[in-house]
C-alpha atoms as a PDB file:
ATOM      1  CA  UNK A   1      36.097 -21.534  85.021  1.00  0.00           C
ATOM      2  CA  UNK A   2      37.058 -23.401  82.355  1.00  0.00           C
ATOM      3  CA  UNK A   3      40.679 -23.969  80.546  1.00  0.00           C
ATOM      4  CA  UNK A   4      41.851 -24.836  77.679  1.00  0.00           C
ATOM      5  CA  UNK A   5      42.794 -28.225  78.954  1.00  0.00           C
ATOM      6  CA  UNK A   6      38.965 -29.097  80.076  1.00  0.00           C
ATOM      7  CA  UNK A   7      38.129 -28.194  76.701  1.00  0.00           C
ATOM      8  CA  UNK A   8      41.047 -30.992  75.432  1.00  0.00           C
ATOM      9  CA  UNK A   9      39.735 -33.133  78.141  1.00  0.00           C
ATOM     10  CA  UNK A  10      35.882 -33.178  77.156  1.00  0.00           C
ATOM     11  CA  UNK A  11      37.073 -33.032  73.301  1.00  0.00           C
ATOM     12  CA  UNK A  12      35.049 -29.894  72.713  1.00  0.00           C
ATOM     13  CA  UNK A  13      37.136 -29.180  69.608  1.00  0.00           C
ATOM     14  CA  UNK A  14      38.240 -30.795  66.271  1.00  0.00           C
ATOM     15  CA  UNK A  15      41.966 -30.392  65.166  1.00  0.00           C
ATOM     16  CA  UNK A  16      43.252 -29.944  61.838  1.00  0.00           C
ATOM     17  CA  UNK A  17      47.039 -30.140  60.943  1.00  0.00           C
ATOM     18  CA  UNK A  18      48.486 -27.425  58.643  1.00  0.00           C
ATOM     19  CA  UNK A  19      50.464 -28.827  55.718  1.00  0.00           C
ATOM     20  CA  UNK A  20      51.326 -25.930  53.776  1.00  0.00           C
ATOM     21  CA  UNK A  21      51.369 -21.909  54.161  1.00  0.00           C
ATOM     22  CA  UNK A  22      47.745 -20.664  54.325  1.00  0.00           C
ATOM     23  CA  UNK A  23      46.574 -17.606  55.702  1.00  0.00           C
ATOM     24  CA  UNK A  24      43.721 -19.195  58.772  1.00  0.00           C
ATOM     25  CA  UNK A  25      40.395 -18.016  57.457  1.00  0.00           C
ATOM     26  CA  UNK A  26      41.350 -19.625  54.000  1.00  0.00           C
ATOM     27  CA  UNK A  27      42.136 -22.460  55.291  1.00  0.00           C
ATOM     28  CA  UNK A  28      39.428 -22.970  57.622  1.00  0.00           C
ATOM     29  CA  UNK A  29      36.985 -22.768  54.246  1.00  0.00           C
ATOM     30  CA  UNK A  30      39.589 -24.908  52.720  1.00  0.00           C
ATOM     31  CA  UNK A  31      39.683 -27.866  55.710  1.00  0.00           C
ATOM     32  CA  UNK A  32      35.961 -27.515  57.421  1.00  0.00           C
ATOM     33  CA  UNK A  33      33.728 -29.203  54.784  1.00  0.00           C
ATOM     34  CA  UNK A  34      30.895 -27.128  53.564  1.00  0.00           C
ATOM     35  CA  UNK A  35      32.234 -24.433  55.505  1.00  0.00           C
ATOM     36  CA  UNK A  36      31.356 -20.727  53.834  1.00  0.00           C
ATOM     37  CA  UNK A  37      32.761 -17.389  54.489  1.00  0.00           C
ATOM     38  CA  UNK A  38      29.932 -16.265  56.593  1.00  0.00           C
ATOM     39  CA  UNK A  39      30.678 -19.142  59.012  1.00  0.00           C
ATOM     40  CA  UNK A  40      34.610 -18.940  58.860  1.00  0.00           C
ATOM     41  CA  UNK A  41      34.152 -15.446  60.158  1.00  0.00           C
ATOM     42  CA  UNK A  42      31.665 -16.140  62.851  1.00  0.00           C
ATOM     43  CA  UNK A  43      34.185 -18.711  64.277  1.00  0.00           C
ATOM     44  CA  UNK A  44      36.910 -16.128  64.046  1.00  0.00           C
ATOM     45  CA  UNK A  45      35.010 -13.592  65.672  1.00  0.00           C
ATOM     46  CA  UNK A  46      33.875 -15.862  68.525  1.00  0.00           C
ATOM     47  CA  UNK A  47      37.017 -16.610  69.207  1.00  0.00           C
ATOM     48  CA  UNK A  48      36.774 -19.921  68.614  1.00  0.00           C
ATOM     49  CA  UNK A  49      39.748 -20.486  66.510  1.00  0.00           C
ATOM     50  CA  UNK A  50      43.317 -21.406  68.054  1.00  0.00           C
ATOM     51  CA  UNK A  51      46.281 -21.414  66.891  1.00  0.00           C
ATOM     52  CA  UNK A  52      49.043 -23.504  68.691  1.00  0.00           C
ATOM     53  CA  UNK A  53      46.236 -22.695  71.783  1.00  0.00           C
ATOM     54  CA  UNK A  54      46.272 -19.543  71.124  1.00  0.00           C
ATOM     55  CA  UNK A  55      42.416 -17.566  70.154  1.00  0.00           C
ATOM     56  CA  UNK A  56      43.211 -16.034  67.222  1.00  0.00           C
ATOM     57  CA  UNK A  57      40.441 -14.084  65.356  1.00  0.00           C
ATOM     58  CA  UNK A  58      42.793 -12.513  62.288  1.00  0.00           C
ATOM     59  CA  UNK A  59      41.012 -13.632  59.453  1.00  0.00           C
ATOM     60  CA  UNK A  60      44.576 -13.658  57.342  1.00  0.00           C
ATOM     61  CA  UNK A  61      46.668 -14.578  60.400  1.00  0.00           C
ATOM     62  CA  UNK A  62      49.458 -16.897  58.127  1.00  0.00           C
ATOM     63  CA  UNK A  63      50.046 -20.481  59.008  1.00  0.00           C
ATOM     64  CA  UNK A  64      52.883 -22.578  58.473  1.00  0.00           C
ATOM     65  CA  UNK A  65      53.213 -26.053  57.697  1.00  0.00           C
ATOM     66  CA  UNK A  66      53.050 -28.328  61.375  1.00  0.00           C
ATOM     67  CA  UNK A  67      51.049 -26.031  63.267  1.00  0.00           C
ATOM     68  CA  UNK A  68      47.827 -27.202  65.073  1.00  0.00           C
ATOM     69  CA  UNK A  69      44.435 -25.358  64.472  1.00  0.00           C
ATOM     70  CA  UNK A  70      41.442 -26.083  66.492  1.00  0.00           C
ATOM     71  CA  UNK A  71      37.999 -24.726  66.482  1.00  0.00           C
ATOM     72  CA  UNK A  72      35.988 -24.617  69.561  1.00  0.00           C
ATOM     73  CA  UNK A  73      32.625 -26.553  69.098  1.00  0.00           C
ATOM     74  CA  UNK A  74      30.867 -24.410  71.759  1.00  0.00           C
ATOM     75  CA  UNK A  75      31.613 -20.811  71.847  1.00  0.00           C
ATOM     76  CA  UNK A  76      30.351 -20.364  75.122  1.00  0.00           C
ATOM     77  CA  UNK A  77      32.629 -22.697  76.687  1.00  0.00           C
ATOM     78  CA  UNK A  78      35.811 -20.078  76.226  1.00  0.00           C
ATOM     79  CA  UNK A  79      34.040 -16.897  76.035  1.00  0.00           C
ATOM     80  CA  UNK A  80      35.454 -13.928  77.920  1.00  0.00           C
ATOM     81  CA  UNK A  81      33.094 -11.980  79.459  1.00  0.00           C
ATOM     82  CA  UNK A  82      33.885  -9.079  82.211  1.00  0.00           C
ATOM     83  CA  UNK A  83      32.110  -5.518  82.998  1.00  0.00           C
ATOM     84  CA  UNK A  84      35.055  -3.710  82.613  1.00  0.00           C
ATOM     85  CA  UNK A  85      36.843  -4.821  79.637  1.00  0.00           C
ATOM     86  CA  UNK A  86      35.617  -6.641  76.183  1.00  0.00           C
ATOM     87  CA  UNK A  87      38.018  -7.939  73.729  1.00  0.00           C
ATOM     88  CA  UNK A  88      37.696  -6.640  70.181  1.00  0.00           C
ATOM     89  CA  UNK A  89      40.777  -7.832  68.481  1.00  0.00           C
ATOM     90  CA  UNK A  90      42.838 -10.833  69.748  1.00  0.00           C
ATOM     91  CA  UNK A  91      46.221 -13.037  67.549  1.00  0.00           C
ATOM     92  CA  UNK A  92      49.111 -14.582  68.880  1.00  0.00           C
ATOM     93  CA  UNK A  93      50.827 -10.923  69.312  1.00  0.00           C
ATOM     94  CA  UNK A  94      48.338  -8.454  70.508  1.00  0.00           C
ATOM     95  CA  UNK A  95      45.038  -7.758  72.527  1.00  0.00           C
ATOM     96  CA  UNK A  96      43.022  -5.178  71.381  1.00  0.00           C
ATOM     97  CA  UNK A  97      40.309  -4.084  74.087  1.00  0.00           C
ATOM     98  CA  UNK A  98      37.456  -1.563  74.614  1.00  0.00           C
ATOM     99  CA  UNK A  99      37.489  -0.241  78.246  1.00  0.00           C
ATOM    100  CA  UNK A 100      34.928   0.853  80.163  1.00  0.00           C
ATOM    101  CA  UNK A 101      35.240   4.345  81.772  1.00  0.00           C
ATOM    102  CA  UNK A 102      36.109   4.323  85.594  1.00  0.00           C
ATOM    103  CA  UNK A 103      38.795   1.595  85.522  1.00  0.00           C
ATOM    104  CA  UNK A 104      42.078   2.452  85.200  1.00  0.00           C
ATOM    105  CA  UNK A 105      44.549   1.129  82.622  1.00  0.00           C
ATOM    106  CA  UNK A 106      47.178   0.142  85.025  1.00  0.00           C
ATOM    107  CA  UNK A 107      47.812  -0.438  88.939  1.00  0.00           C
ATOM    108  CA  UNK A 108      49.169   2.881  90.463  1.00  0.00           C
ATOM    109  CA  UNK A 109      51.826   2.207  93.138  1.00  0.00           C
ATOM    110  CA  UNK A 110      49.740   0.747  96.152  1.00  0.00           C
ATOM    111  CA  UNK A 111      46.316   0.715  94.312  1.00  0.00           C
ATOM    112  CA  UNK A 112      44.739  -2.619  94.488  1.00  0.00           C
ATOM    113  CA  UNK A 113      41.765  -1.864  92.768  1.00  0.00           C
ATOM    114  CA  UNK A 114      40.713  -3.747  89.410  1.00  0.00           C
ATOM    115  CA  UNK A 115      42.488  -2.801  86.475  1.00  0.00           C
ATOM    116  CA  UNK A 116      42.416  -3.461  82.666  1.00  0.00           C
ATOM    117  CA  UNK A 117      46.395  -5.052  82.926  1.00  0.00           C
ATOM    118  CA  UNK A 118      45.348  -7.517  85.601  1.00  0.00           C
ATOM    119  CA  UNK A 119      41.794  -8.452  84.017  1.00  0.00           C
ATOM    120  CA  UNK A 120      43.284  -9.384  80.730  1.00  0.00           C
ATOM    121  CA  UNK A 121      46.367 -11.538  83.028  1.00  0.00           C
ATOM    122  CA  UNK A 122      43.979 -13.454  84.861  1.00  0.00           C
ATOM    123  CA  UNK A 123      42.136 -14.307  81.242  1.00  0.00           C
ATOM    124  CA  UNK A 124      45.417 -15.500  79.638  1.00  0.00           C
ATOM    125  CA  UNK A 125      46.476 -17.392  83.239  1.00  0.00           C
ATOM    126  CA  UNK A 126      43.098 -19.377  82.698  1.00  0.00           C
ATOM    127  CA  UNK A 127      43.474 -20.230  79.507  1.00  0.00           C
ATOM    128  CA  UNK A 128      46.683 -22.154  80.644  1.00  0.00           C
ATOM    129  CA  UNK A 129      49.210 -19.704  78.878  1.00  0.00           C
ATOM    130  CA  UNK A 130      52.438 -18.643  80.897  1.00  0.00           C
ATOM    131  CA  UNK A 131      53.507 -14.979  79.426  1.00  0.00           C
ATOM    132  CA  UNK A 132      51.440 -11.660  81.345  1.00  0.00           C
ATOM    133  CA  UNK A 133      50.321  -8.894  78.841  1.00  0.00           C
ATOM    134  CA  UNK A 134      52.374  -5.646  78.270  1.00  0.00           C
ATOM    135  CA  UNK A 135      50.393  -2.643  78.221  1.00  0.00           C
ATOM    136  CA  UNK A 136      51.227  -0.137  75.166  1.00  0.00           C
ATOM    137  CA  UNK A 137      49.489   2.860  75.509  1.00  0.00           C
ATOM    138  CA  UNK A 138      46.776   4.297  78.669  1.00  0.00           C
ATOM    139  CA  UNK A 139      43.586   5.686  78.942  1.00  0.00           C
ATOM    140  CA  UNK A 140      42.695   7.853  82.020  1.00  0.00           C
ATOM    141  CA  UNK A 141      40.475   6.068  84.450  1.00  0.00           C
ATOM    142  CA  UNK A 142      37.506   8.365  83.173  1.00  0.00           C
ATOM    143  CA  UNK A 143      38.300   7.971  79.419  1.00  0.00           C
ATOM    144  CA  UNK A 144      36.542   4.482  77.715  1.00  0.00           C
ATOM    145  CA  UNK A 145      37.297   3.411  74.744  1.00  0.00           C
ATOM    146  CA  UNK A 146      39.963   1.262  72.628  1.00  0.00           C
ATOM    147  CA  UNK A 147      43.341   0.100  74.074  1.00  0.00           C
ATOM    148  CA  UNK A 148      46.496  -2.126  72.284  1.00  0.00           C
ATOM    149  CA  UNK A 149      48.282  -4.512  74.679  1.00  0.00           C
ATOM    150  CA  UNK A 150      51.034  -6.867  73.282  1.00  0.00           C
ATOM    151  CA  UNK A 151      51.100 -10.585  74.454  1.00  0.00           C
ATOM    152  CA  UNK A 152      55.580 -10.222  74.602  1.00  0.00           C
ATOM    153  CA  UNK A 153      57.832  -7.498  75.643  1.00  0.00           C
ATOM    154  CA  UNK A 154      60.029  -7.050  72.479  1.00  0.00           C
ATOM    155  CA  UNK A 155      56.251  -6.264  70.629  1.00  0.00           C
ATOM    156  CA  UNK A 156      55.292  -3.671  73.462  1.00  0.00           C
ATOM    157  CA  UNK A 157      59.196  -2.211  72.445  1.00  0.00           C
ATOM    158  CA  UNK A 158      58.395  -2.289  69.144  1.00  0.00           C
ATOM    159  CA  UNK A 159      55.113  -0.156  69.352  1.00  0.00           C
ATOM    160  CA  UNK A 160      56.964   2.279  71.756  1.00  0.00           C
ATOM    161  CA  UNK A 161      59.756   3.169  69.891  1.00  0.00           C
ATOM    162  CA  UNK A 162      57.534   3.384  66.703  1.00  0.00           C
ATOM    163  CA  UNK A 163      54.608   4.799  67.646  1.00  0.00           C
ATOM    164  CA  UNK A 164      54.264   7.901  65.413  1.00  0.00           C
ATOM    165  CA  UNK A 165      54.896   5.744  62.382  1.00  0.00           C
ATOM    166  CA  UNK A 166      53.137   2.495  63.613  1.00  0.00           C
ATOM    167  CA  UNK A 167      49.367   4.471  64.348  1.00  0.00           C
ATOM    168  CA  UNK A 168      47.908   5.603  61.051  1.00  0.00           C
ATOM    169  CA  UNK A 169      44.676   7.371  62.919  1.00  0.00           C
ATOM    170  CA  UNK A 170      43.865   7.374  66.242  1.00  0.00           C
ATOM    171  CA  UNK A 171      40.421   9.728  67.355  1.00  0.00           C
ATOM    172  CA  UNK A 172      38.615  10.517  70.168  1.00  0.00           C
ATOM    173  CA  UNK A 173      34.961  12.311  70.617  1.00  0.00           C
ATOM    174  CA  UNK A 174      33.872  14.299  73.758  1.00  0.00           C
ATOM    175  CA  UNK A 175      30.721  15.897  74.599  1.00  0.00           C
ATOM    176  CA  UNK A 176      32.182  19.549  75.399  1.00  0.00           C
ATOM    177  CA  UNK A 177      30.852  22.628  77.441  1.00  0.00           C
ATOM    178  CA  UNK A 178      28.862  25.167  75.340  1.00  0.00           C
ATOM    179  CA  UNK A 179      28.773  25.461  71.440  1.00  0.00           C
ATOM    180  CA  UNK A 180      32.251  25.390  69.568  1.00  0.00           C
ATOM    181  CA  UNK A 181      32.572  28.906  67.891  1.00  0.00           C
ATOM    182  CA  UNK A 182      34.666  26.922  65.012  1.00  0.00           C
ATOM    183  CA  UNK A 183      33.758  23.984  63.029  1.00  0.00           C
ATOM    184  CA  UNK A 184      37.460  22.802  63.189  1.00  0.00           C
ATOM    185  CA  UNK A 185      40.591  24.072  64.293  1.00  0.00           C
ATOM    186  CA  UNK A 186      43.990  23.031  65.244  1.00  0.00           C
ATOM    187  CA  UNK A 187      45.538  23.872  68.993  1.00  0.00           C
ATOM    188  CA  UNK A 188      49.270  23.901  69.206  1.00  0.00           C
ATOM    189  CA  UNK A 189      50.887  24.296  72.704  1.00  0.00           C
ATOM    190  CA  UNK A 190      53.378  23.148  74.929  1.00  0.00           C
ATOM    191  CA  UNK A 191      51.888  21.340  77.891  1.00  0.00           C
ATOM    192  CA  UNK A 192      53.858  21.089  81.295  1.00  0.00           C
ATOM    193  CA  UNK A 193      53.090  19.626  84.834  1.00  0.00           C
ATOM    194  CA  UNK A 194      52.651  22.018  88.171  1.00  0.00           C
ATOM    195  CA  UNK A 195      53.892  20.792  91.522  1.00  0.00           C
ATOM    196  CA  UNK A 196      49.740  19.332  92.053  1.00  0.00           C
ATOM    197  CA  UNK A 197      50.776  17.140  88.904  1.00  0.00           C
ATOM    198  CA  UNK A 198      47.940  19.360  86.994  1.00  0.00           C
ATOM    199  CA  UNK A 199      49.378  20.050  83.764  1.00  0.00           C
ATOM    200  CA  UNK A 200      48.937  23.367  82.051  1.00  0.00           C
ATOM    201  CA  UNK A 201      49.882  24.662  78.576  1.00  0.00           C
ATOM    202  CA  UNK A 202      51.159  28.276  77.064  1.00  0.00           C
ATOM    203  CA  UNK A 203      51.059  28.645  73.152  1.00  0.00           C
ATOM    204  CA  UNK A 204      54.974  29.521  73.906  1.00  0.00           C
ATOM    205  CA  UNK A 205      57.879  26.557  74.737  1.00  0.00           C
ATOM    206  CA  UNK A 206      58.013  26.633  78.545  1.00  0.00           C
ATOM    207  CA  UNK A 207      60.126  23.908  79.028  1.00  0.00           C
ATOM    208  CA  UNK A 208      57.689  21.046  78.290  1.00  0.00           C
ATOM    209  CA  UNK A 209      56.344  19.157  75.307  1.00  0.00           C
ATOM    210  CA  UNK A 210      54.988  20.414  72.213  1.00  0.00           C
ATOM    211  CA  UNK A 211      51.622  19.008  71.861  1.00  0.00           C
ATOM    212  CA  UNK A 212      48.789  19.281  68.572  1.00  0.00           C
ATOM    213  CA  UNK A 213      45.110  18.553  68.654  1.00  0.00           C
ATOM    214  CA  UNK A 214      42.874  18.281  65.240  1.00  0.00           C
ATOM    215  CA  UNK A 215      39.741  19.139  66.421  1.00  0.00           C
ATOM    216  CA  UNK A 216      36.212  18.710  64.153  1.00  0.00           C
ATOM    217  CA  UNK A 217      32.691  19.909  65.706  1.00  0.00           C
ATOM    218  CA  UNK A 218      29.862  17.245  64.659  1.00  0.00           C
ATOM    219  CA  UNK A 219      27.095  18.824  66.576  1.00  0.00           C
ATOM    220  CA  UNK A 220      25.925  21.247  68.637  1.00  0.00           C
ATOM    221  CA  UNK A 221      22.592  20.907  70.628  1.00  0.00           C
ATOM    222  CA  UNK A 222      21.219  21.866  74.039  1.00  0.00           C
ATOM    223  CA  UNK A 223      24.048  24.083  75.324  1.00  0.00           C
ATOM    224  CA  UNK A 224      26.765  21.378  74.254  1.00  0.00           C
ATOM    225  CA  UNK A 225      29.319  20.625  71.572  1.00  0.00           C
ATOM    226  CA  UNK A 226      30.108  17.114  70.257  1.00  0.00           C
ATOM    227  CA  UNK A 227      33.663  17.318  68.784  1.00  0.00           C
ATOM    228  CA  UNK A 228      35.735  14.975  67.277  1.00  0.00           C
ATOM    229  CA  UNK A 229      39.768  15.126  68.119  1.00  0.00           C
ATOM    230  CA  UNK A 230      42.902  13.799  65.713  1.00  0.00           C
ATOM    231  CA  UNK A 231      46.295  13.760  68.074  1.00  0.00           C
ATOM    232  CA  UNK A 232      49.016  14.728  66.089  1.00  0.00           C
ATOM    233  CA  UNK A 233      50.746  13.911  69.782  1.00  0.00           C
ATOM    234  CA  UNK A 234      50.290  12.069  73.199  1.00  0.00           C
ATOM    235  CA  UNK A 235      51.027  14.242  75.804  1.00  0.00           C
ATOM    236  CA  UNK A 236      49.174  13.642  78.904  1.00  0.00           C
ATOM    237  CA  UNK A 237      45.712  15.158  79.492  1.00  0.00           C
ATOM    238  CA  UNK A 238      46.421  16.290  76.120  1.00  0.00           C
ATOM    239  CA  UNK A 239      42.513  16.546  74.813  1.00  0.00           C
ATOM    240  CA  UNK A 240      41.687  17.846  78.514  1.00  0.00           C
ATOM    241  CA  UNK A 241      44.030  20.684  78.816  1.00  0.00           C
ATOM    242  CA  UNK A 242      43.428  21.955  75.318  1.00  0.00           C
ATOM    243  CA  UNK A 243      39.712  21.810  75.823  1.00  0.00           C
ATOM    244  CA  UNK A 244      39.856  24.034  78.763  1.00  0.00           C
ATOM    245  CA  UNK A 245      42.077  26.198  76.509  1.00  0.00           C
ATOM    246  CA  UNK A 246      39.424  26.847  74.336  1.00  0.00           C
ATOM    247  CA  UNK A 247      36.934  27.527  76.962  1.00  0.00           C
ATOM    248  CA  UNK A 248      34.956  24.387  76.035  1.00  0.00           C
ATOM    249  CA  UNK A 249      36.363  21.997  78.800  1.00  0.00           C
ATOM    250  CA  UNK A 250      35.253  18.117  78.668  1.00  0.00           C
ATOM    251  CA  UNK A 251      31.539  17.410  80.461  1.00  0.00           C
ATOM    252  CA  UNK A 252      32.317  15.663  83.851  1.00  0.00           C
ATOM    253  CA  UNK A 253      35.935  16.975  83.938  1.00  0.00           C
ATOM    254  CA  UNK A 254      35.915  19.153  86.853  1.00  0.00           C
ATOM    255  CA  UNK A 255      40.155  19.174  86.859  1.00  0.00           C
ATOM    256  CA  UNK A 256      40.276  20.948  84.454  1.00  0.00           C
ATOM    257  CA  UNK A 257      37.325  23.544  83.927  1.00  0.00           C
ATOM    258  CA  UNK A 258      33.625  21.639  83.841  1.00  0.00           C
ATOM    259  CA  UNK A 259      31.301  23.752  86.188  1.00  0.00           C
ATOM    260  CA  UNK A 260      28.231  22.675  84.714  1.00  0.00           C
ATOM    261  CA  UNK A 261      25.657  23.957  87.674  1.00  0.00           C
ATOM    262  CA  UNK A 262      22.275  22.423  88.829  1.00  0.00           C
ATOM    263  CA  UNK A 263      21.104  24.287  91.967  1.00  0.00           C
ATOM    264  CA  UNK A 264      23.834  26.044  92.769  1.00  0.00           C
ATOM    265  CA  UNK A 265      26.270  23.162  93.082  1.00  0.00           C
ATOM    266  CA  UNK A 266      28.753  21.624  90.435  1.00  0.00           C
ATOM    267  CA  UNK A 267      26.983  18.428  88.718  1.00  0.00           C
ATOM    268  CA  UNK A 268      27.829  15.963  85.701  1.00  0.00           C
ATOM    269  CA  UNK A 269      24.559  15.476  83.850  1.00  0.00           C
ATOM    270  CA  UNK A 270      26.318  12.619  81.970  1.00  0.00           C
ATOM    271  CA  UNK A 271      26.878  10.802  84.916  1.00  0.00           C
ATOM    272  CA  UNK A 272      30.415  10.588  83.152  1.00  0.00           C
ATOM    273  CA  UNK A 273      33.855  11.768  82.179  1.00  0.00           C
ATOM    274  CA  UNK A 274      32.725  12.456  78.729  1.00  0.00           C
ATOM    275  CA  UNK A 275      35.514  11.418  76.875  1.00  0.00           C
ATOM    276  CA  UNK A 276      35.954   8.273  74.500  1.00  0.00           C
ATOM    277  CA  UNK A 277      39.081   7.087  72.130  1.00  0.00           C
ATOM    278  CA  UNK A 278      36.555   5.574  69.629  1.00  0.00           C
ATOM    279  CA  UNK A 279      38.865   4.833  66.723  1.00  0.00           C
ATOM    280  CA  UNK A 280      42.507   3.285  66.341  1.00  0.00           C
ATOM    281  CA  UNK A 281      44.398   2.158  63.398  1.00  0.00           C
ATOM    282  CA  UNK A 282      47.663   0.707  63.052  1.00  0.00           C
ATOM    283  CA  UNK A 283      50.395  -0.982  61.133  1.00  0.00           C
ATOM    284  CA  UNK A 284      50.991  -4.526  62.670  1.00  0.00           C
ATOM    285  CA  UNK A 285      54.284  -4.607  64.173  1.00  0.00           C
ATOM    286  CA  UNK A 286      55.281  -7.692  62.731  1.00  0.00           C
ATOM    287  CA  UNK A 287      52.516  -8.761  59.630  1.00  0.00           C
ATOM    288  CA  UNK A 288      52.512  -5.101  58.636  1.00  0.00           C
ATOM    289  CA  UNK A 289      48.708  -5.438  57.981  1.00  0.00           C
ATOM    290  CA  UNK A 290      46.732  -2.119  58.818  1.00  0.00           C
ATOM    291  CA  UNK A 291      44.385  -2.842  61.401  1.00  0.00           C
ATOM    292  CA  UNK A 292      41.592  -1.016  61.906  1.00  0.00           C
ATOM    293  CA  UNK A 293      38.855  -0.317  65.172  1.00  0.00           C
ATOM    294  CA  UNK A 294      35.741   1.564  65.648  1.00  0.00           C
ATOM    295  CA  UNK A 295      33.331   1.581  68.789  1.00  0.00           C
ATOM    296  CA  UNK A 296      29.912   2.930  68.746  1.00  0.00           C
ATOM    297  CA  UNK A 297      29.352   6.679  70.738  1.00  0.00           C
ATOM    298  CA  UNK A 298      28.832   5.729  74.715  1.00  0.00           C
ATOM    299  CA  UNK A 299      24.842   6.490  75.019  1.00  0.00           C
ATOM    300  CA  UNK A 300      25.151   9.147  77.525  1.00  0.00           C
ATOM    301  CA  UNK A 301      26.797  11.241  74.737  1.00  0.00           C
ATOM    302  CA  UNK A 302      23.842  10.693  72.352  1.00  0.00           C
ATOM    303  CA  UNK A 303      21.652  11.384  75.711  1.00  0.00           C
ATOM    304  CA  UNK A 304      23.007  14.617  76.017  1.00  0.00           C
ATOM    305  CA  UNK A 305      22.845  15.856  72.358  1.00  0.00           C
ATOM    306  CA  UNK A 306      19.018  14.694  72.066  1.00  0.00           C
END
């Protein structure tokens, strides 16, 4: 595969010099002659732009003066490419990434299996940088969708410690079991683990931590619900355990209530955990610039609402 230094080797790049504070797209327009907006963009979301050889693809990412940009003359020289995993957002602090389901977000102890964590290390470990990434928040091996990882460990602290104030929106959609009675709703409980590690909730405080879904419906066709959720908190198996609450548990989640039935036996018609964090905003922990992500619905959602 190739590195950064094969591209420095074959000059596959031109260099420019910053002299004085610019934010990058600016001045890329500014420095690239004949350059227009349309193309500045292109290059930034090809990651083909570096920074100090780092891809960087914010279009106001600031510059000071002494600090060496480079733009990649083939984009398919650097591109990242990987079943799993495809990179949606990408500066010299932070990943952002929309996983595939059935991979999970980190190694579990003694699991050797691919993971999102280790994909994106091997891609910065190619690309001749030293640091590893730092995950900041996990998606169940089922769930797809978008993830943050920071590029150092004082920005994964930052995002942990200031999570409720650093994400401005962060929603999911599922493909549910039967048709919502409600249109929207709000489910307040307090969700707890069993010895099996299954967690459960009680609309009373039984010791474990208070957790609050938004929940829209968007449609309802052929025995299903689509419904849109709005986490007021992150508990774990949060959407899951509240769906089952409802008596609308998640298509494909048989943990926790999906008995869809096809001749007598237990099936997933989705082929699927039908769950999928599709949006994700946030304050960036050090430009403060609100940052925003969508992904398309997975098809076998769509599929299913035909």
């Amino acid at each position: 595969m190739s590195t950064y230094s094969d591209y420095k080797a074959a000059n596959h790049y031109t260099s420019y010099t910053v002299k004085e504070p610019a934010e990058l797209m600016q001045f890329l327009m500014n420095t690239i002659s004949g350059i227009s907006r349309t193309k500045a963009k292109e290059y930034l979301s090809q990651r083909m732009v570096y920074v100090d050889k780092e891809i960087i693809t914010q279009y106001n990412y600031p510059l000071k003066p002494g600090q060496m940009v480079q733009v990649a003359k083939n984009r398919h020289k650097h591109a990242f490419t990987n079943k799993w995993v495809r990179i949606v957002y990408e500066d010299a602090f932070l990943l952002v990434v929309d996983k595939k389901e059935g991979i999970l977000t980190n190694a579990m102890s003694g699991d050797r299996h691919e993971n999102v964590k280790a994909i994106l290390d091997e891609y910065v470990k190619r690309t001749n940088r030293t640091f590893s990434v730092h995950t900041v928040h996990r998606l169940d091996k089922g769930t797809s969708g978008l993830l943050v990882f920071a590029k150092r460990r004082d920005i994964q602290r930052i995002f942990t410690d200031n999570w409720q104030d650093i994400v401005t929106d962060r929603r999911y959609v599922a493909v549910v079991q039967g048709e919502m009675e409600k249109d929207q709703g709000v489910v307040t409980s307090w969700i707890s683990d069993n010895r099996m590690f299954i967690s459960y909730s009680t609309p009373y405080d039984n010791g474990g931590k208070q957790a609050v879904t938004h929940y829209r419906t968007m449609q309802r066709k052929n025995g299903y619900s689509l419904v849109e959720f709005k986490l007021e908190t992150g508990r774990k198996n949060q959407i899951r355990v509240h769906m089952h609450d409802l008596n609308h548990p998640i298509v494909g989640d048989h943990k926790y209530g999906s008995t869809v039935e096809a001749y007598g036996e237990r099936s997933n018609p989705a082929g699927r955990f039908c769950l999928h964090a599709y949006r994700l905003a946030f304050r960036h922990p050090i430009t403060g610039e609100e940052l925003k992500f969508e992904t398309p619905f997975p098809t076998e959602f769509t599929r299913l609402m035909k």
